[in-house]
C-alpha atoms as a PDB file:
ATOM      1  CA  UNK A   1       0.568  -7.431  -5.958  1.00  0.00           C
ATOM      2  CA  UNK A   2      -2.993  -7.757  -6.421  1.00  0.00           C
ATOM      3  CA  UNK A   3      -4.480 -10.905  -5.627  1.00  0.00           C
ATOM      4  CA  UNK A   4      -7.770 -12.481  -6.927  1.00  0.00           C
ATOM      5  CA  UNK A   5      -9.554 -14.460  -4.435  1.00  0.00           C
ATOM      6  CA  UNK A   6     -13.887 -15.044  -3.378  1.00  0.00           C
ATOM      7  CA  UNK A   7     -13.728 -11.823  -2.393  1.00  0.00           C
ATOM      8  CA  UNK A   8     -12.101  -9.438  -5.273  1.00  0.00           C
ATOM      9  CA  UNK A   9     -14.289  -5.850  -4.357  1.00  0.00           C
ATOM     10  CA  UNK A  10     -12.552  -6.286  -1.409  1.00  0.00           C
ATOM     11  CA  UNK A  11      -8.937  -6.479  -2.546  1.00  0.00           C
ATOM     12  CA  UNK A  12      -9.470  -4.198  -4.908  1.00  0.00           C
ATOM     13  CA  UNK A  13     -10.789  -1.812  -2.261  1.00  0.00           C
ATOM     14  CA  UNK A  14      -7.221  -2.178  -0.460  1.00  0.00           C
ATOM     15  CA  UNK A  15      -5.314  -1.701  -3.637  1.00  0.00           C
ATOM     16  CA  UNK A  16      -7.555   1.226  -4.205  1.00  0.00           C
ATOM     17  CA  UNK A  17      -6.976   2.939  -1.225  1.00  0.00           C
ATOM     18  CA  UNK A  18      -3.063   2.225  -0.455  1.00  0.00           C
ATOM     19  CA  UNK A  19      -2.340   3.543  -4.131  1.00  0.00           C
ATOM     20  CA  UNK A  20      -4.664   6.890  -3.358  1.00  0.00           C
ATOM     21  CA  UNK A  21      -2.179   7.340  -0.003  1.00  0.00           C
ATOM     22  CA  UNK A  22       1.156   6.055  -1.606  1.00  0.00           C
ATOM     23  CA  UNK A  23       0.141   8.756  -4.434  1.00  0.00           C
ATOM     24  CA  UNK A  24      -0.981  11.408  -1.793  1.00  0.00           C
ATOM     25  CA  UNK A  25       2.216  10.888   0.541  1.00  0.00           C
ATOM     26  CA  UNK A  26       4.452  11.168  -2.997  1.00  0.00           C
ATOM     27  CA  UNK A  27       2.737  14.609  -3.792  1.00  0.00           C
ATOM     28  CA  UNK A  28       2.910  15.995  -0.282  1.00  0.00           C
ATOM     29  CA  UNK A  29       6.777  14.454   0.461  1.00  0.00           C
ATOM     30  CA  UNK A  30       7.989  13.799  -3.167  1.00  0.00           C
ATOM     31  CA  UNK A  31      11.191  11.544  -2.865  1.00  0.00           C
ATOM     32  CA  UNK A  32      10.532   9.686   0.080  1.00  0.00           C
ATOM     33  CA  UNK A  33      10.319   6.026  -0.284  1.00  0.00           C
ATOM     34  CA  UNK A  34       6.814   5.680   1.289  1.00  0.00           C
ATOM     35  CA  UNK A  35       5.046   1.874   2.236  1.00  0.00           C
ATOM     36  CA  UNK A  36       1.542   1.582   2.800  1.00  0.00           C
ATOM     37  CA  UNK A  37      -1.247  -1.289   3.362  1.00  0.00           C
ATOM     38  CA  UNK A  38      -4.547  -1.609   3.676  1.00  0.00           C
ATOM     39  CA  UNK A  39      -5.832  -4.651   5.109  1.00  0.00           C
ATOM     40  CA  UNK A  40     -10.102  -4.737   5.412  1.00  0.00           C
ATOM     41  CA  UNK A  41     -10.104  -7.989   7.230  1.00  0.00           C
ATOM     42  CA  UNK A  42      -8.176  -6.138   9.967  1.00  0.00           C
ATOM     43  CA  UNK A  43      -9.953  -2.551   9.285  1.00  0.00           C
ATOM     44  CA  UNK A  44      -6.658  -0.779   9.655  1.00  0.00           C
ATOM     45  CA  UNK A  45      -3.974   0.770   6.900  1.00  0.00           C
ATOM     46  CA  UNK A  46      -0.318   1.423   8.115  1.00  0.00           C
ATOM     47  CA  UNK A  47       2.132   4.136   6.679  1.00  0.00           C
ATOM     48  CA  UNK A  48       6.030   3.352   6.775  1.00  0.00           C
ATOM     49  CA  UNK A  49       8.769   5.343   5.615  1.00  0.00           C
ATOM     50  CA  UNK A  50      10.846   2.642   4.122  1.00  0.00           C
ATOM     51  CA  UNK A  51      14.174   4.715   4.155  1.00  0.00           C
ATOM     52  CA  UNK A  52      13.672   4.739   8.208  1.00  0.00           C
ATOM     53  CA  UNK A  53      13.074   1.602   9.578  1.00  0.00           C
ATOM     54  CA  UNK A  54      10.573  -1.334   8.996  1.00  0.00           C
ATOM     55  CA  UNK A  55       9.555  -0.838  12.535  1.00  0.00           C
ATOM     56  CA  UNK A  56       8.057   2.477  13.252  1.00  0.00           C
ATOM     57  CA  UNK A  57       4.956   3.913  11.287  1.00  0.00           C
ATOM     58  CA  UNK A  58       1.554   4.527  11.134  1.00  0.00           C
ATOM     59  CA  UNK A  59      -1.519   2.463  11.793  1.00  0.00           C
ATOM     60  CA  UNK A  60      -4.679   4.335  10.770  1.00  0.00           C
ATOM     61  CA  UNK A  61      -8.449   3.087  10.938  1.00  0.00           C
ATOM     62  CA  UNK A  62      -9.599   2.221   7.525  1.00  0.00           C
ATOM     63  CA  UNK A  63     -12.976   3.314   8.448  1.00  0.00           C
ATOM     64  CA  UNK A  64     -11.771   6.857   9.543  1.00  0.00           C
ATOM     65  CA  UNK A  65     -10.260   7.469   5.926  1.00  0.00           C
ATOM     66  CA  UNK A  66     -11.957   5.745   3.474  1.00  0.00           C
ATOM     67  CA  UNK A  67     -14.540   8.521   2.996  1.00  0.00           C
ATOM     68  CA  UNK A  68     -12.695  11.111   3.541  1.00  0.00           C
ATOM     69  CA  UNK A  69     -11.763  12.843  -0.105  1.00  0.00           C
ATOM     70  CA  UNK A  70      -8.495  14.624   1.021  1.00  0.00           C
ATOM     71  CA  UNK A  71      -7.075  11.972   3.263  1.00  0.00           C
ATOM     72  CA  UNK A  72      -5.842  14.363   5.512  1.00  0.00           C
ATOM     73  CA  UNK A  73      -4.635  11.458   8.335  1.00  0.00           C
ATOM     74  CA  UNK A  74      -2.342  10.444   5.901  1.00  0.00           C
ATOM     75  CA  UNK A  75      -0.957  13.539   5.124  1.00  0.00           C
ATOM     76  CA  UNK A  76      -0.415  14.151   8.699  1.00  0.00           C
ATOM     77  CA  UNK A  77       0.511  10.821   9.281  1.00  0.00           C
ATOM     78  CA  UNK A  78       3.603  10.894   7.015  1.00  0.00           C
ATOM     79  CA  UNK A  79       4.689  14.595   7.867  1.00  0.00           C
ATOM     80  CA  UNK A  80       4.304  12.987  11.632  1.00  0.00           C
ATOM     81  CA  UNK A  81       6.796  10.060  10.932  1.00  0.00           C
ATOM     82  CA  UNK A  82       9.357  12.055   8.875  1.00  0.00           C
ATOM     83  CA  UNK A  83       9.591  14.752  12.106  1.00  0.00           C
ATOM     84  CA  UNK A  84       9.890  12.000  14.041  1.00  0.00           C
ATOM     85  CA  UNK A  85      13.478  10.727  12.355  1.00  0.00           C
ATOM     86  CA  UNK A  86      14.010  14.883  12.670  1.00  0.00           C
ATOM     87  CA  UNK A  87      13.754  15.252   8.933  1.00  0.00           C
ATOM     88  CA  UNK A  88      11.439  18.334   7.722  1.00  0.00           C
ATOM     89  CA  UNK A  89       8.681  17.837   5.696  1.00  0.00           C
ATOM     90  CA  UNK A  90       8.792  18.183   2.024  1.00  0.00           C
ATOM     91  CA  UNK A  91      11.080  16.955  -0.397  1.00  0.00           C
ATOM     92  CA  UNK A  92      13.774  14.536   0.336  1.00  0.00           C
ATOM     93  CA  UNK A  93      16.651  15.646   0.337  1.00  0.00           C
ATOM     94  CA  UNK A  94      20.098  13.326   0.584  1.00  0.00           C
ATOM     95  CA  UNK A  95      21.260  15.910   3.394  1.00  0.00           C
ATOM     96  CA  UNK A  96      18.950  15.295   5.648  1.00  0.00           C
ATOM     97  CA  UNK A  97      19.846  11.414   6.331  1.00  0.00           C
ATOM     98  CA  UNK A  98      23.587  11.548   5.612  1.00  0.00           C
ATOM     99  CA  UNK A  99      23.536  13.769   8.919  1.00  0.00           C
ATOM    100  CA  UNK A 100      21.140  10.874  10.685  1.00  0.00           C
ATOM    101  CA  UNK A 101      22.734   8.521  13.350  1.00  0.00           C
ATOM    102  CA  UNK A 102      22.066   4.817  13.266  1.00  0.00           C
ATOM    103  CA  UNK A 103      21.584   1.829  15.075  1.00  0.00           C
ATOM    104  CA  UNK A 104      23.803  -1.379  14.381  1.00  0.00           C
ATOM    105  CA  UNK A 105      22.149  -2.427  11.394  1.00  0.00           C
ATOM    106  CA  UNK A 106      22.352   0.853   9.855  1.00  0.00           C
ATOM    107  CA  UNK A 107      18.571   1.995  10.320  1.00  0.00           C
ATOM    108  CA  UNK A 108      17.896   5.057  11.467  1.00  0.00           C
ATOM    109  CA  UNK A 109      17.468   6.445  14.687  1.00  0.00           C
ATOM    110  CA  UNK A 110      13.979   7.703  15.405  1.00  0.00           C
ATOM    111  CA  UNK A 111      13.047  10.972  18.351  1.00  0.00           C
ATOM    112  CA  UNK A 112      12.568   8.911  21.547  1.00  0.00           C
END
C-alpha cells in the first residue's frame, strides 16, 4: 500500500518501480505469483517467488536498475529463482510444483 509521508517522490518512486518489475516478471513468467520491493532508504529491491518460499529471492541494487528501460536484472533475476526450485521458465504450469518436494511446512525445496 502506498504510504504518504515528508517524503512522497520518494515512495512513489518505490511504488513506481516494484509495479514496472511485478508487471515485467508477469509478462516474462505469466502465472507465477511474483513479490517485489523497493526500498530507497536501503537502495536495494528484492524479487520473491511467493509460491516458493518467503526465504529465498533476489536482492538487486536499486541504482543498477532504475535507469535501465528493459530491466533486464529482473528478468534474469526471476528466470534465475524459478530454475533454482527446477521449474522452467515461462508460464506456470500446476505440473511443475505438484512434482516439487517439500520441507515440513510444505514450502518448497530449492537446488542446493
Amino acid at each position: 500500500m502506498l504510504e504518504l509521508t515528508d517524503e512522497p517522490n520518494v515512495k512513489i518512486t518505490e511504488y513506481s518501480l516494484a509495479k514496472r518489475m511485478a508487471e515485467l516478471l508477469q509478462k516474462h513468467y505469466p502465472g507465477h505469483l511474483w513479490g517485489v520491493t523497493c526500498q530507497s532508504e536501503q537502495g536495494i529491491a528484492t524479487i520473491f517467488n511467493l509460491r516458493f518460499s518467503g526465504n529465498w529471492g533476489f536482492l538487486l541494487k536499486m541504482k543498477d536498475i532504475q535507469d535501465d528501460p528493459t530491466l533486464k536484472q529482473v528478468i534474469m533475476a526471476g528466470g534465475e529463482l524459478l530454475e533454482r526450485y527446477r521449474v522452467a521458465r515461462g508460464r506456470y504450469n500446476e505440473d511443475d510444483y505438484s512434482q516439487k518436494h517439500t520441507d515440513f511446512a510444505g514450502k518448497f525445496i530449492a537446488d542446493t
